[in-house]
Protein backbone atom coordinates (compact mmCIF):
# COMPACT_ATOMS: atom_id res chain seq x y z
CA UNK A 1 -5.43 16.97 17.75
CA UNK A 2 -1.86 16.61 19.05
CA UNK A 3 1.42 16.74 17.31
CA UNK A 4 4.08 14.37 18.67
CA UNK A 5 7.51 14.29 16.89
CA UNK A 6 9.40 12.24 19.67
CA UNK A 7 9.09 8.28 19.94
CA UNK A 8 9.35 8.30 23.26
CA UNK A 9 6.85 11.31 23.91
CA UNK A 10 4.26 8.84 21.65
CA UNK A 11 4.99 5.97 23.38
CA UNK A 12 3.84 7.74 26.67
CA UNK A 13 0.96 8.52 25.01
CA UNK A 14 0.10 5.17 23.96
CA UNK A 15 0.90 4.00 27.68
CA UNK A 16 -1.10 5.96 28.84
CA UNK A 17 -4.20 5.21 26.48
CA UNK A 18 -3.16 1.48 26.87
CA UNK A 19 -3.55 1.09 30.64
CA UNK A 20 -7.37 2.45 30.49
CA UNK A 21 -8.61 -0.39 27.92
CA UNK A 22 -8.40 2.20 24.80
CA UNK A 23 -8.27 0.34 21.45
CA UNK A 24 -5.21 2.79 19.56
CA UNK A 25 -5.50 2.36 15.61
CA UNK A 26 -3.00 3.29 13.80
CA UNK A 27 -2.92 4.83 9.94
CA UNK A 28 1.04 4.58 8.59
CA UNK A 29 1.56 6.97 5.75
CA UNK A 30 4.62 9.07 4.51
CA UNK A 31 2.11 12.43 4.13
CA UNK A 32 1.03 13.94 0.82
CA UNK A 33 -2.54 12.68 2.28
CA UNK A 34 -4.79 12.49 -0.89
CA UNK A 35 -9.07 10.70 -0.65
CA UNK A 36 -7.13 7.17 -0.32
CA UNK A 37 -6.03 8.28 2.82
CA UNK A 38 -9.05 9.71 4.11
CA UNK A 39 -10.92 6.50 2.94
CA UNK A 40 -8.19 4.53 5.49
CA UNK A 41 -8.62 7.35 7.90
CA UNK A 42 -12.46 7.15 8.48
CA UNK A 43 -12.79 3.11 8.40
CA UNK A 44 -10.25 3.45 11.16
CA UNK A 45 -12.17 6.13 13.16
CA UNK A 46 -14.91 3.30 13.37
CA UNK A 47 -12.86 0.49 14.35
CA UNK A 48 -10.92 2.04 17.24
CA UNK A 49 -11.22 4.68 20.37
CA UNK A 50 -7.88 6.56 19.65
CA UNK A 51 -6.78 7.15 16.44
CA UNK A 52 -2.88 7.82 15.36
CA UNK A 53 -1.70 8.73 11.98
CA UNK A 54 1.61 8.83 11.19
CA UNK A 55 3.27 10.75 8.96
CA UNK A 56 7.12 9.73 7.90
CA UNK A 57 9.17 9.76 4.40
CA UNK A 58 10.69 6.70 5.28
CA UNK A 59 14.47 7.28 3.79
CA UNK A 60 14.95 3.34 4.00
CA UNK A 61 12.68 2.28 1.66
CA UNK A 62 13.85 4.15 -1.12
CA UNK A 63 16.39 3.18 -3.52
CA UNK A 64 19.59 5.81 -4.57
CA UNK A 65 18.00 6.66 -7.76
CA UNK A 66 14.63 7.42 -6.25
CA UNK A 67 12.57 10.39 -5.97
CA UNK A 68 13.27 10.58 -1.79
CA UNK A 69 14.24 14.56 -1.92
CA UNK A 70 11.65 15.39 -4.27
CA UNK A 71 8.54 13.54 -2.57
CA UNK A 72 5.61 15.89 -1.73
CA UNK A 73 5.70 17.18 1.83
CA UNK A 74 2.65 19.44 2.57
CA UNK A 75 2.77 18.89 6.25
CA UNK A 76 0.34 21.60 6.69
CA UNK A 77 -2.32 20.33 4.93
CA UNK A 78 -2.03 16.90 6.15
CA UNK A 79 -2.44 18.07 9.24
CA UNK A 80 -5.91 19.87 8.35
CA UNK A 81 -7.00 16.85 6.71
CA UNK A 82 -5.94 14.33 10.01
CA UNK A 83 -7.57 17.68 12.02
CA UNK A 84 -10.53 17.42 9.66
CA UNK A 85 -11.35 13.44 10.52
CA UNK A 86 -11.24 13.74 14.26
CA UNK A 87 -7.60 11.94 14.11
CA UNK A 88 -6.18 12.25 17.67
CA UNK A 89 -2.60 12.37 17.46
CA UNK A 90 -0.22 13.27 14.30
CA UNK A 91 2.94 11.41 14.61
CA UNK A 92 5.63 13.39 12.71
CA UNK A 93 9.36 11.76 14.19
CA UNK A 94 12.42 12.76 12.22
CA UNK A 95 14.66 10.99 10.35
CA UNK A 96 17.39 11.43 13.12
CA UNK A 97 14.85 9.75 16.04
CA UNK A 98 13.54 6.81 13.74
CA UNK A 99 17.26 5.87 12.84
CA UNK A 100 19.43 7.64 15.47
CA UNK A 101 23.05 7.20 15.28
CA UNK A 102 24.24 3.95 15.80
CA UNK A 103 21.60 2.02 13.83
CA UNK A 104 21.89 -1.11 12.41
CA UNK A 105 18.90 -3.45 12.93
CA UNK A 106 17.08 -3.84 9.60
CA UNK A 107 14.15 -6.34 8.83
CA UNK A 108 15.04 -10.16 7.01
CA UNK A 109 12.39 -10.51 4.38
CA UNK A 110 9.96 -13.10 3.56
CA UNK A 111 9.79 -14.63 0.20
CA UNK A 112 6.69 -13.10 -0.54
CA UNK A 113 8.67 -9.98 -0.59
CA UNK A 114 11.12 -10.77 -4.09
CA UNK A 115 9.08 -11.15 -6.49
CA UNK A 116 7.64 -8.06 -8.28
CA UNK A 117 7.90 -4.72 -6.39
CA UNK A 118 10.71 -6.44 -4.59
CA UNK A 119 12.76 -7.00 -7.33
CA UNK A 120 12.22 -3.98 -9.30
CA UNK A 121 13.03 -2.03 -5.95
CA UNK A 122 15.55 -4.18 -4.29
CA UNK A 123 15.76 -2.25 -1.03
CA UNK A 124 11.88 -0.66 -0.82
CA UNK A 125 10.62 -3.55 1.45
CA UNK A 126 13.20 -4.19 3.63
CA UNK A 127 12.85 -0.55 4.54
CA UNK A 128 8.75 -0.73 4.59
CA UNK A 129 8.96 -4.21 6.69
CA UNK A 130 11.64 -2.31 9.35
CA UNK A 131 9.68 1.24 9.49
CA UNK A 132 6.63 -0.68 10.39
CA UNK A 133 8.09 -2.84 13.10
CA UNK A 134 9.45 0.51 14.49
CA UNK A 135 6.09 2.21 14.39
CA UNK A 136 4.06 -1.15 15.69
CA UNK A 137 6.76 -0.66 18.72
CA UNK A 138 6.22 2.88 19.34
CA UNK A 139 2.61 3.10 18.65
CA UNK A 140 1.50 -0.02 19.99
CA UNK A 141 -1.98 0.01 18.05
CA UNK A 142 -4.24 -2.84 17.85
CA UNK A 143 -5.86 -1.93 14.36
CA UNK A 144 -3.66 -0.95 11.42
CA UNK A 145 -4.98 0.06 7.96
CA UNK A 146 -3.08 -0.09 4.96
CA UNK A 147 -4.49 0.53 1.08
CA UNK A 148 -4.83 -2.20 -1.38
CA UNK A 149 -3.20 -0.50 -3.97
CA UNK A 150 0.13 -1.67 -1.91
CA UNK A 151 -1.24 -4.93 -2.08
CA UNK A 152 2.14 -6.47 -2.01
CA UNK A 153 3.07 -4.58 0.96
CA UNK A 154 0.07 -5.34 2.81
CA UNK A 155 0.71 -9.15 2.27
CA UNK A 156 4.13 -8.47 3.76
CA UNK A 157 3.18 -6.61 6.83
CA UNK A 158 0.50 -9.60 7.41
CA UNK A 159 3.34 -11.88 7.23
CA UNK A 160 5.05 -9.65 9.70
CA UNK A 161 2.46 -9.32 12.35
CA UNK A 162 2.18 -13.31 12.04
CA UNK A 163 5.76 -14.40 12.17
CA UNK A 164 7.04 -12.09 14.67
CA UNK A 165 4.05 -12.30 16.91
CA UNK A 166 3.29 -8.70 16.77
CA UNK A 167 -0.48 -8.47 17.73
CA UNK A 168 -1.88 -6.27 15.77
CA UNK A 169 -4.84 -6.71 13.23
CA UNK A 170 -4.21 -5.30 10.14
CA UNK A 171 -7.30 -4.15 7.73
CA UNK A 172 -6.87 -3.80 3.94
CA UNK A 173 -9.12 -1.16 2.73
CA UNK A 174 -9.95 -1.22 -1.04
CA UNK A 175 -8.63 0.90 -3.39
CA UNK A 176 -9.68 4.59 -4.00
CA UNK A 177 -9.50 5.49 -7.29
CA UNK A 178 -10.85 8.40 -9.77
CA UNK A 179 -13.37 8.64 -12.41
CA UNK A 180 -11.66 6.86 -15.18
CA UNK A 181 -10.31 4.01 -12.86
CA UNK A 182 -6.18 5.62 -12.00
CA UNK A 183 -5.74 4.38 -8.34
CA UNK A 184 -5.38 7.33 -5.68
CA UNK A 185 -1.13 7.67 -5.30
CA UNK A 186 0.47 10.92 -4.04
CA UNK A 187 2.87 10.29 -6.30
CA UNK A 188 0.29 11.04 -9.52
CA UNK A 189 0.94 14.47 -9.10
CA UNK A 190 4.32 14.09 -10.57
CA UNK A 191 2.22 13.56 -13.84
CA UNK A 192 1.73 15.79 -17.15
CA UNK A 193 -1.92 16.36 -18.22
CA UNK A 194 -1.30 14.32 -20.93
CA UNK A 195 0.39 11.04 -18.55
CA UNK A 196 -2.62 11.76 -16.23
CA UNK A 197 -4.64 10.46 -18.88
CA UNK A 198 -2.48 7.89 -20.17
CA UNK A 199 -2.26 6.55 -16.87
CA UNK A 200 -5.51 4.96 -16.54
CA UNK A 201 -4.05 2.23 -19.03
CA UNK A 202 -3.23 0.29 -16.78
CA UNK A 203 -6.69 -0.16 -14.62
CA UNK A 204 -7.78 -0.37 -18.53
CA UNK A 205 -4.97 -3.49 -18.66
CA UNK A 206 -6.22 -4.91 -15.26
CA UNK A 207 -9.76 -4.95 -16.08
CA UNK A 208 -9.07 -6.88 -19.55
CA UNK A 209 -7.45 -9.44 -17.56
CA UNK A 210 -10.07 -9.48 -15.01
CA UNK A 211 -12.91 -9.87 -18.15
CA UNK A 212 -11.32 -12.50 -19.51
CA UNK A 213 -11.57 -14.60 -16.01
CA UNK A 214 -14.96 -13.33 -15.50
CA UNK A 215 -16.02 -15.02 -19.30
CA UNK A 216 -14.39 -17.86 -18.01
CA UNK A 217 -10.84 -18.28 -19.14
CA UNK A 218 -8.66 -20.13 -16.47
CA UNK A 219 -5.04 -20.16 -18.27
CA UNK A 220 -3.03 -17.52 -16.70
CA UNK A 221 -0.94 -17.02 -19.52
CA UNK A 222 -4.08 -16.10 -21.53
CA UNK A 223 -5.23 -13.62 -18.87
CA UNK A 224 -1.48 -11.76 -18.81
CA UNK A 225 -1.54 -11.52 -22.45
CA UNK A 226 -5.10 -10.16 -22.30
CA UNK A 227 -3.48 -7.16 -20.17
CA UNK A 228 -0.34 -6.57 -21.71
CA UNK A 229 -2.05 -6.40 -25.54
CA UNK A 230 -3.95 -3.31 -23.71
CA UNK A 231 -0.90 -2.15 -22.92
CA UNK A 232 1.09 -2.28 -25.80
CA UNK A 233 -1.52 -0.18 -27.36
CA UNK A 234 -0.24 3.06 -25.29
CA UNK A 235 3.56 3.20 -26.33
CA UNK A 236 4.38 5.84 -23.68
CA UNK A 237 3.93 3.07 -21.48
CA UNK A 238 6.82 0.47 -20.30
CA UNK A 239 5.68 -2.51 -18.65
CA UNK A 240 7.33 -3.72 -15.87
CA UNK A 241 5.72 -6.85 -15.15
CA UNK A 242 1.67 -7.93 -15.93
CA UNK A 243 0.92 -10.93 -13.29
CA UNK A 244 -1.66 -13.50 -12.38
CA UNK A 245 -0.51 -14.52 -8.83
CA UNK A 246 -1.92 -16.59 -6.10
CA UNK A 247 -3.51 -13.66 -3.54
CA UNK A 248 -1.45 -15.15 -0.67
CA UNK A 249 1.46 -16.46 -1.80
CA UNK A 250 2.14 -13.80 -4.64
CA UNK A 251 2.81 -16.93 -6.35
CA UNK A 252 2.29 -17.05 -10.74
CA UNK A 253 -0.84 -19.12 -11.33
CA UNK A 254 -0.47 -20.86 -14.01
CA UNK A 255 -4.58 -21.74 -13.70
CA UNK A 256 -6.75 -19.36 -11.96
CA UNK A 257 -8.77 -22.36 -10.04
CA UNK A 258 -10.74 -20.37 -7.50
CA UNK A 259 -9.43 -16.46 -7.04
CA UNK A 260 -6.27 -14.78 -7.89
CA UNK A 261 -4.59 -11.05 -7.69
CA UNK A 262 -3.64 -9.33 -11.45
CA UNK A 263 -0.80 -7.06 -10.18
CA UNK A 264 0.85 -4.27 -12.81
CA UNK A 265 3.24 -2.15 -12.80
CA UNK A 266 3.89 0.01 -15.74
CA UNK A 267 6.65 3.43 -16.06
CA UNK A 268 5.14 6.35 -17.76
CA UNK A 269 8.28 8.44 -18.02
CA UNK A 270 9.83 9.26 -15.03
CA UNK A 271 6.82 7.93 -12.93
CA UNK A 272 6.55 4.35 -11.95
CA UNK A 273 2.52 3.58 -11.60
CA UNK A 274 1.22 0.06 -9.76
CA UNK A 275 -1.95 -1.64 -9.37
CA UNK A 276 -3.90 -4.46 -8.83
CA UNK A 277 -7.29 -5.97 -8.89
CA UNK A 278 -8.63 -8.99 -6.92
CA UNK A 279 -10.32 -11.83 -8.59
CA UNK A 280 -12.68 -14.82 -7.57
CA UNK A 281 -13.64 -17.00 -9.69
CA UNK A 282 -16.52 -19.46 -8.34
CA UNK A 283 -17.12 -22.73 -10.18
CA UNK A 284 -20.84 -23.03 -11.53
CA UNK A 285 -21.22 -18.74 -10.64
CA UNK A 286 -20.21 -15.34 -12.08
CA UNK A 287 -17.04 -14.40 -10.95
CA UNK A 288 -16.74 -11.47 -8.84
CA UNK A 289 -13.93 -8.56 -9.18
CA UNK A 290 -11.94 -6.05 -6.66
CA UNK A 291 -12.53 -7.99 -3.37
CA UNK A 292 -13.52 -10.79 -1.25
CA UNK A 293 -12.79 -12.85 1.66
């Protein structure tokens, strides 16, 4: 496996790869690489010839009160992980070569991008929308995979790819999550013992909502109430918003006519957890939960 730091020296790379016919993939992640990642790691192995995973703690999508000097940065073992799943090339650039002096171009965000995360983190997508441009540029992959449990993100880097005629085919792999249902974050390790299990109240929250559909309620305002009365029974827990949204638009449904998305986001002291779950909802059928297409 090779480690390029340099956008330039990947760029080569990908030139190089690009001229015989290779397929590049490309993994984005800011390190701390936990099972999600793997999970995103090995669908991409089998969808491309050349595999790239970056690995960047992308300064511009954090807010000024956010945890950007104290997010986990085992570069060592990420690397024996990406070493581990036949990745061919680690791309670790700096801060300094992503945003070199003199930078100003930032990304102009879709609507989809201020509702929800957007608005509880004013500045996180425009960041997330410009890092990925950058890396689509250096890169050059045709595959990228991203992890539902960023659902809103990966709606945004769709609408990305498709507005600015970018190219690249981007794969949403389902959520990885543990035993009791907590989706995979790198960020859960900032929990207590006693948050960890907490935590899994709001899967609990998303699941209600997603019952509720599945016996055949179509008022959206029932199916939020169904998840925030789990909720409220955990008082350590602070909602942020409970949502029944339109899976493309990010929309609130006020009827959940064919399929929808239940996002959550909840704060469990100083950690800020999100999720989601995907819904369809056939007429004359059971409904089906976590995916579809």
């Amino acid at each position: 496996m090779k480690i390029i730091r340099s956008p330039n020296a990947m760029a080569a790379w990908s030139e190089g790869f690009i001229r015989e016919g290779v397929k590049i993939g490309l993994v984005p992640t800011m390190g701390a690489l936990h099972e999600g990642h793997r999970a995103l790691i090995r669908e991409a192995r089998l969808r491309c010839d050349a595999l790239v995973v970056s690995i960047f703690v992308n300064p511009t999508q954090f807010g000024p009160q956010e945890d950007l000097a104290q997010y986990p940065r085992p570069i060592s073992q990420d690397q024996a992980l990406c070493r581990k799943e036949g990745v061919d090339v680690c791309f670790e650039p700096t801060v300094k070569t992503m945003y070199p002096s003199g930078f100003q171009t930032m990304v102009t965000l879709p609507a989809i991008a201020r509702r929800w995360e957007g608005e509880a983190r004013p500045h996180h997508f425009s960041g997330v929308a410009t890092v990925v441009t950058k890396l689509f540029g250096i890169v050059r992959p045709l595959i990228a995979l991203f992890g539902q449990k960023d659902f809103q993100q990966s709606v945004l880097v769709r609408q990305l790819v498709k507005d600015l005629d970018l190219g690249v085919e981007i794969v949403v792999h389902p959520t990885v999550r543990e035993a009791d249902g907590l989706a995979l974050s790198s960020r859960n390790i900032y929990l207590s013992p006693d948050d960890r299990i907490r935590a899994a109240t709001l899967y609990k929250s998303l699941r209600a909502g997603a019952g509720v559909i599945r016996e055949g309620m179509t008022d959206g305002a029932t199916v939020q109430n169904a998840m925030v009365q789990v909720v409220k029974k955990e008082p350590t827990l602070t909602i942020d918003y409970l949502a029944v949204c339109d899976p493309t638009t990010l929309e609130p449904l006020s009827y959940v006519n064919s399929r929808a998305v239940l996002l959550g986001a909840v704060q469990l002291g100083a950690v800020r957890l999100i999720d989601n779950l995907l819904v369809a909802f056939p007429r004359r059928s059971s409904s089906r939960i976590e995916g579809f297409s």
